[in-house]
Every structure is written in C-alpha cells, then in structure tokens.
C-alpha atoms as a PDB file:
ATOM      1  CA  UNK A   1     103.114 232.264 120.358  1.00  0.00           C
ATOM      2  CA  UNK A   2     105.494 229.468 119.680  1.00  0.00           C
ATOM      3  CA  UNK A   3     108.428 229.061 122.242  1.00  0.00           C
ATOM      4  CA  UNK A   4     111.374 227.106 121.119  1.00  0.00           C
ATOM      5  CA  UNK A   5     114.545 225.862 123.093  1.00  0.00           C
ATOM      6  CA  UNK A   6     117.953 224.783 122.098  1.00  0.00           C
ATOM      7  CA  UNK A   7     116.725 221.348 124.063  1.00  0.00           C
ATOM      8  CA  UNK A   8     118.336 218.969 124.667  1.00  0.00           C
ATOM      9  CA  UNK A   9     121.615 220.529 125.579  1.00  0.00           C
ATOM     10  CA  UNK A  10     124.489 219.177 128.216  1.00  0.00           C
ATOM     11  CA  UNK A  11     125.042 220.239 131.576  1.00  0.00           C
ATOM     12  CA  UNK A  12     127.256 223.180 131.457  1.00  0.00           C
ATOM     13  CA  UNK A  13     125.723 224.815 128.232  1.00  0.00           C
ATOM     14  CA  UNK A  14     123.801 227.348 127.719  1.00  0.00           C
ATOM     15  CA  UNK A  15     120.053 227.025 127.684  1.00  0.00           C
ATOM     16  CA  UNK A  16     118.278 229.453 124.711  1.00  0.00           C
ATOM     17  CA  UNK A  17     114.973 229.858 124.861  1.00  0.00           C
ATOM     18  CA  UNK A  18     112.924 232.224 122.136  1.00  0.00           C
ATOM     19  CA  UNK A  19     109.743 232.821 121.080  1.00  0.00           C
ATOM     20  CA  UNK A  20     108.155 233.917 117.591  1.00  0.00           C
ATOM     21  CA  UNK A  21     106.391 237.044 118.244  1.00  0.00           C
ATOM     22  CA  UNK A  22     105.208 239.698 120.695  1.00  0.00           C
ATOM     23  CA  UNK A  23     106.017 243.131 121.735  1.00  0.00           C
ATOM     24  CA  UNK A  24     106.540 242.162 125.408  1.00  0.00           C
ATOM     25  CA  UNK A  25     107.104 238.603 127.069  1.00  0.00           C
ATOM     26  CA  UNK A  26     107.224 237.077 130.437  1.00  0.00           C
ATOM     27  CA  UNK A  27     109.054 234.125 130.725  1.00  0.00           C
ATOM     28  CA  UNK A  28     108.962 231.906 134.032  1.00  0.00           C
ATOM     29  CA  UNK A  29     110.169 228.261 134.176  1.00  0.00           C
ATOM     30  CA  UNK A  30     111.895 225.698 136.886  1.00  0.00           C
ATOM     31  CA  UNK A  31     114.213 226.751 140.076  1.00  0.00           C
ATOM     32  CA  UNK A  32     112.183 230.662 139.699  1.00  0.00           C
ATOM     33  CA  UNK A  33     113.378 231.266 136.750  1.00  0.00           C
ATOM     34  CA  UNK A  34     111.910 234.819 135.188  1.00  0.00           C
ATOM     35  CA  UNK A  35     112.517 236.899 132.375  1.00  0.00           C
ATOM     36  CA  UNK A  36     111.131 240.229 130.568  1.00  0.00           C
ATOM     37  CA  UNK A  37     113.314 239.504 127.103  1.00  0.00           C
ATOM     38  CA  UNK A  38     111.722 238.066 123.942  1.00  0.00           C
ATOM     39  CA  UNK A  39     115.075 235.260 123.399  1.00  0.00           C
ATOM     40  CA  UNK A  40     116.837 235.276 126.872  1.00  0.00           C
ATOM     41  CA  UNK A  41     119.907 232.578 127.858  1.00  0.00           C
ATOM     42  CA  UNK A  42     120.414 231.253 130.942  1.00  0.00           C
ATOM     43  CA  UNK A  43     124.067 229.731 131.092  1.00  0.00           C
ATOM     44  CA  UNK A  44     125.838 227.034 132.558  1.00  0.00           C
ATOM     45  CA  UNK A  45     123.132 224.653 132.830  1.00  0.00           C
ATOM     46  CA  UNK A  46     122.501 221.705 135.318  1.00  0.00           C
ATOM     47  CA  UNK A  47     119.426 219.413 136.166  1.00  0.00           C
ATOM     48  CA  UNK A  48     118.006 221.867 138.110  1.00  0.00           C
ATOM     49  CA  UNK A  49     116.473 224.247 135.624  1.00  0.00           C
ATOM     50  CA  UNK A  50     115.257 221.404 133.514  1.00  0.00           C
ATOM     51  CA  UNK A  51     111.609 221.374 132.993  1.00  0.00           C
ATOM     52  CA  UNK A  52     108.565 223.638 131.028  1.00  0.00           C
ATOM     53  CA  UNK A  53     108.763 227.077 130.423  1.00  0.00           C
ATOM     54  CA  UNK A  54     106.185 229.278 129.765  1.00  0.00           C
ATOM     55  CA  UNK A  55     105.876 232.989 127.981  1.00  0.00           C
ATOM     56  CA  UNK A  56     103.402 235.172 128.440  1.00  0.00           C
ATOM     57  CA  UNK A  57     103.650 237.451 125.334  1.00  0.00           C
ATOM     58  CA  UNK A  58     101.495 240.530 124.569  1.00  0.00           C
ATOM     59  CA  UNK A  59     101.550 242.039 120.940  1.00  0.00           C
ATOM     60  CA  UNK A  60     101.175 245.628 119.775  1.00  0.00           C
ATOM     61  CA  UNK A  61      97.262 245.530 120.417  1.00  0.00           C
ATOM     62  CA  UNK A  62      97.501 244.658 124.234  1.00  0.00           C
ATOM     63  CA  UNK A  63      96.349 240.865 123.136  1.00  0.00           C
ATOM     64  CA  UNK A  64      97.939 238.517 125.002  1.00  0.00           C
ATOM     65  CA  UNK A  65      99.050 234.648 124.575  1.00  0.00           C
ATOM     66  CA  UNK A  66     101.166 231.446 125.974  1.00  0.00           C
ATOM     67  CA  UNK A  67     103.278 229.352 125.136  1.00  0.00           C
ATOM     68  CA  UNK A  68     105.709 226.891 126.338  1.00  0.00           C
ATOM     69  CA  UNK A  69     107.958 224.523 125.853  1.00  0.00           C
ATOM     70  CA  UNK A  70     110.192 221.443 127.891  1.00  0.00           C
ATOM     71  CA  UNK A  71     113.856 221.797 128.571  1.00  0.00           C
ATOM     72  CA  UNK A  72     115.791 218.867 128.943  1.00  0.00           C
ATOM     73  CA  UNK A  73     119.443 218.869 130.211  1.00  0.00           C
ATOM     74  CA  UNK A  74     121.189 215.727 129.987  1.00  0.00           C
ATOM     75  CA  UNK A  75     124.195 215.464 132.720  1.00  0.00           C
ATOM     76  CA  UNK A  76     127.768 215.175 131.499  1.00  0.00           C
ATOM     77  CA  UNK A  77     130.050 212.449 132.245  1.00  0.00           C
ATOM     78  CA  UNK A  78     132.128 212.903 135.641  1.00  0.00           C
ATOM     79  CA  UNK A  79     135.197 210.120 134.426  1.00  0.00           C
ATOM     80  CA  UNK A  80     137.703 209.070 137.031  1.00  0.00           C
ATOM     81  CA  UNK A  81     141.116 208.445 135.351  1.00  0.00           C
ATOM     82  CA  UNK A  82     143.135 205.698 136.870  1.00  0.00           C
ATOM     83  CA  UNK A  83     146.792 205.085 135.427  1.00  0.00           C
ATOM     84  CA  UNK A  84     149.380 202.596 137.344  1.00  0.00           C
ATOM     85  CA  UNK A  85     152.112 205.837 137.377  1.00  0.00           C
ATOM     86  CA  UNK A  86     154.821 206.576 138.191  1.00  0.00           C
ATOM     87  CA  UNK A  87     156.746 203.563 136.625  1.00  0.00           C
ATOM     88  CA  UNK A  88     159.945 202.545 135.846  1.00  0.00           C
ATOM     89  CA  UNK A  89     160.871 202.844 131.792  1.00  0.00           C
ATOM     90  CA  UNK A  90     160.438 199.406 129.874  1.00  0.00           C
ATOM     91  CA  UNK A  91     157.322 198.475 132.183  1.00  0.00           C
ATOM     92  CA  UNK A  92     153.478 199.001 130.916  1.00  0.00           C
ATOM     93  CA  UNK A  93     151.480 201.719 131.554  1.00  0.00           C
ATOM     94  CA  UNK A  94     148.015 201.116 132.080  1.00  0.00           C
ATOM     95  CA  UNK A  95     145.411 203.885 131.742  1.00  0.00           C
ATOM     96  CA  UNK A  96     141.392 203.764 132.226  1.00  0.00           C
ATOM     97  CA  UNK A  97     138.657 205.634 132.967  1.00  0.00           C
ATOM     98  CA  UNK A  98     135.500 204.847 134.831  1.00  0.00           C
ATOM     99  CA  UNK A  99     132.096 206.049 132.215  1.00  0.00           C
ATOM    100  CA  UNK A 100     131.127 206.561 128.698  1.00  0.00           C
ATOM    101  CA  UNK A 101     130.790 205.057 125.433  1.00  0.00           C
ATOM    102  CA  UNK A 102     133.126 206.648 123.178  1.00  0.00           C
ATOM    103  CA  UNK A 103     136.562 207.854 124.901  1.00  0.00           C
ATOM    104  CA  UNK A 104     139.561 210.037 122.836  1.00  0.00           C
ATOM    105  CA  UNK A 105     142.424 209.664 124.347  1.00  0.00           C
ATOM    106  CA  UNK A 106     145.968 211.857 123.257  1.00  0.00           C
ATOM    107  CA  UNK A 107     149.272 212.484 125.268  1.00  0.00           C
ATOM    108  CA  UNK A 108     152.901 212.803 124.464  1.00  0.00           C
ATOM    109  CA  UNK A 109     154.673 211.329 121.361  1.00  0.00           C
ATOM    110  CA  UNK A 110     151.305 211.668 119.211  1.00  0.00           C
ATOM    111  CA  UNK A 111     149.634 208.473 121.559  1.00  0.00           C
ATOM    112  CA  UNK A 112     146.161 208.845 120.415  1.00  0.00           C
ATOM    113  CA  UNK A 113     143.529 205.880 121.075  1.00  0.00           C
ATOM    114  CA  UNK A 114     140.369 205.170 121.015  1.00  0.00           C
ATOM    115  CA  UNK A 115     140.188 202.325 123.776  1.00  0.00           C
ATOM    116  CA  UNK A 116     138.458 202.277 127.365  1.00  0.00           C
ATOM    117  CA  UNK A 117     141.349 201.288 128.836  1.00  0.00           C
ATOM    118  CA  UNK A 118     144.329 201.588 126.724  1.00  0.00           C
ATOM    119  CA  UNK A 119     147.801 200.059 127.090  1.00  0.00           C
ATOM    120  CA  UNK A 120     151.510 200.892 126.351  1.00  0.00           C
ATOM    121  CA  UNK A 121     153.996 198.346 126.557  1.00  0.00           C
ATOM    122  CA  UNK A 122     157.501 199.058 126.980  1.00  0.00           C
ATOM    123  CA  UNK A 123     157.035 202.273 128.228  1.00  0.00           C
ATOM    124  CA  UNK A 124     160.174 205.154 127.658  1.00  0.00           C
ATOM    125  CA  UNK A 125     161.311 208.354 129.523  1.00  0.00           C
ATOM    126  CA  UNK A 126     160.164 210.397 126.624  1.00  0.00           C
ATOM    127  CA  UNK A 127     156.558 208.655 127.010  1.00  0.00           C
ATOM    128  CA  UNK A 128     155.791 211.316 130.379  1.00  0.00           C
ATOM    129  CA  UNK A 129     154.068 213.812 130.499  1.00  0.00           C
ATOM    130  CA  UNK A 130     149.820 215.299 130.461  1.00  0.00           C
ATOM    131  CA  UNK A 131     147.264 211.872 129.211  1.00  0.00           C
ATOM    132  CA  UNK A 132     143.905 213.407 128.323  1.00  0.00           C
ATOM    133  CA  UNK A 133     140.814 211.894 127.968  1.00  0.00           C
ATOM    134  CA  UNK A 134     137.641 213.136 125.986  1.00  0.00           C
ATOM    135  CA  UNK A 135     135.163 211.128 127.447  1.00  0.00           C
ATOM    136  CA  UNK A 136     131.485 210.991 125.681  1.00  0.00           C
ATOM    137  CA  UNK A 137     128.202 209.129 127.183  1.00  0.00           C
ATOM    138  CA  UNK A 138     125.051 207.901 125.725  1.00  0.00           C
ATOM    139  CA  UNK A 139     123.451 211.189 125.592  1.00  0.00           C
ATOM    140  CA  UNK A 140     126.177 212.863 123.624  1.00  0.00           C
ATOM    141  CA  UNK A 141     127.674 215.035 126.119  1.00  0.00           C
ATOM    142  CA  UNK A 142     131.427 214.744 126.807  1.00  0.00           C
ATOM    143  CA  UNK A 143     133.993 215.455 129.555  1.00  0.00           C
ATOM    144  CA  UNK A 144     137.371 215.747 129.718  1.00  0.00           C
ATOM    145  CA  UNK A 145     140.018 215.033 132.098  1.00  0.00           C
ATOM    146  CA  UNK A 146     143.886 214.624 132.386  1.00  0.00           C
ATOM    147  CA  UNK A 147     146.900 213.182 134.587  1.00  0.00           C
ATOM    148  CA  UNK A 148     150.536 213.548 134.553  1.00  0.00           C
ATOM    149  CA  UNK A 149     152.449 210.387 133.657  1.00  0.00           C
ATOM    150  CA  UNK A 150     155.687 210.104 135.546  1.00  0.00           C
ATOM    151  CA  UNK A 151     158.384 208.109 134.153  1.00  0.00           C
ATOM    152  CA  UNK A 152     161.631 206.547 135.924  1.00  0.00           C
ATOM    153  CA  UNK A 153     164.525 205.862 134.195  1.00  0.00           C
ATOM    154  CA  UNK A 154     166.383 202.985 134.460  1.00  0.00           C
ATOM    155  CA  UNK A 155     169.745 203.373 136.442  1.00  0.00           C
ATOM    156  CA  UNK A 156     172.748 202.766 134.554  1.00  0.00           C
ATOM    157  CA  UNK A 157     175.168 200.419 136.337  1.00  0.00           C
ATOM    158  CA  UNK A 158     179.062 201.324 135.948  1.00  0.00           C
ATOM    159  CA  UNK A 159     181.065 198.092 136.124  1.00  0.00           C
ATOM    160  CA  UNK A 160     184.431 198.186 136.908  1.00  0.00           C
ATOM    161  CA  UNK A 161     186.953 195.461 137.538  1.00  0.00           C
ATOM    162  CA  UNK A 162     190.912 195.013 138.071  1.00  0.00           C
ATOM    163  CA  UNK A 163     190.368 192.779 134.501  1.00  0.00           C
ATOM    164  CA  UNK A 164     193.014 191.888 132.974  1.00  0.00           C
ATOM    165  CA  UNK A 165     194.732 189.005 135.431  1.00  0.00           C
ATOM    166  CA  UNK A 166     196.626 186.722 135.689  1.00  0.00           C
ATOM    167  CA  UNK A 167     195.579 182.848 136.703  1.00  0.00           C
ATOM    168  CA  UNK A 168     194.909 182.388 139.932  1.00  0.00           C
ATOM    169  CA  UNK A 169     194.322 186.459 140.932  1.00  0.00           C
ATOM    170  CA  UNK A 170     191.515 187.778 142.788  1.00  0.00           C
ATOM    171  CA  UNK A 171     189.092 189.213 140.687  1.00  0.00           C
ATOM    172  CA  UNK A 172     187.502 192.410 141.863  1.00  0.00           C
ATOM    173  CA  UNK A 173     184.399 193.450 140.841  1.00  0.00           C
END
C-alpha cells in the first residue's frame, strides 16, 4: 500500500490521510490515534498528532500490507497587536504586531498596508473603528487578529467677547 497525507498542513487544519488500495485498513498514528476507514480526517490539527502513521490494509484475498507515512504540522502564528489608542484626532496612530514575515493589514477608510508596524499621521474621527491583521510566518501558515481604534475628537472652543469697544474698556473674554 501507499499512504499519502495532505502534509505539511497548519495548526488548525485538517489532517487527510489516504491510502491506495485495500478492502479493509487499520490506521494508528501519534496521541492513539486509530481508524477502520480507507481515507479518514482528523480535524483541527496541533503538534500533538504530528508524527508517522501507519495502515494496515488487507485486500480481497485476506493478504495483508503496511504502509506509512510522516505528518508534519507546522504551528500558526499567535501575533500580539499593539496600537497607541485611544487618541485624540490630528495625532498618529501607531499599530504593530509582534511575529511573522508577511503581515496584511485593512481597517476603515480602505487603510490597507503591508508594513510590520504601520503608521497614520494626522489621524481623523472617521479613521475608528476594527484594524485587522493577517499575519503569515515562515512556514506559510497565517493568523489573524483585530482591535478597535478609538478616536477623540477635538473640542471645539466657543469664543465670545463684549468686542466691539471703545478705548480704554475692559475687554472680556
């Protein structure tokens, strides 16, 4: 027999695992893993069921055969985002995240970039809201996390004054 695996996958995904013939099978593999199907899944993956499988198949003559094969699970990013909010409108905001290599970043207004640690000048009211990050490591599996930007505005000041005087009247402000 000849067992074949969707390897390497991400942690999180599923594992398949399948073989190429046989009327039965008996599958067994890391953290007791068993199974009586011919192409059987075992989902949300993590670095515990990483390792070699092996199948046990029988065909229609009561012949029997193994095979295996290696599973390797490569972990997923666990990014931290850091931002400076809440800030006042006008200021910068400053957002960054902790791992990867390639990061996708998107939030309100169409901001879209492709930095590490990206910065917005001049920040405005209509600039809040949900920054995502898609972040991606060596291995090729991605993460993604978000925060909630909280803008201030800026108060606006109402000046008044008993303007128009005459020389040499008290001017209140």
């Amino acid at each position: 027999p000849i067992a074949t695996s969707n390897s390497p996958i991400c942690e999180g995904h599923d594992v398949l695992l399948s073989v190429n013939t046989g009327v039965s099978w008996q599958w067994s593999g890391p953290n007791g893993f068993t199974s009586n199907l011919q192409n059987p899944i075992i989902p949300n993956a993590n670095s515990l069921i990483g390792g070699t499988y092996s199948v046990t198949i029988s065909d229609a003559q009561s012949c029997s055969g193994v095979g295996t094969i290696n599973v390797l699970v490569n972990p997923s990013p666990h990014p931290i985002l850091h931002s400076n909010s809440p800030i006042c409108e006008g200021e910068t905001l400053n957002l960054s995240v902790d791992v990867g290599v390639l990061w996708t970043w998107s939030g309100p207004n169409g901001f879209s970039s492709s930095l590490q640690n990206p910065v917005i000048p001049n920040i405005s009211t209509t600039d809040a809201g949900i920054y995502s990050v898609i972040v991606t490591n060596s291995d090729g599996c991605s993460s993604t996390v978000s925060t909630n930007i909280e803008i201030y505005p800026n108060p606006t000041p109402n000046i008044q004054s008993n303007s128009p005087l005459c020389y040499g009247s008290t001017l209140n402000l």
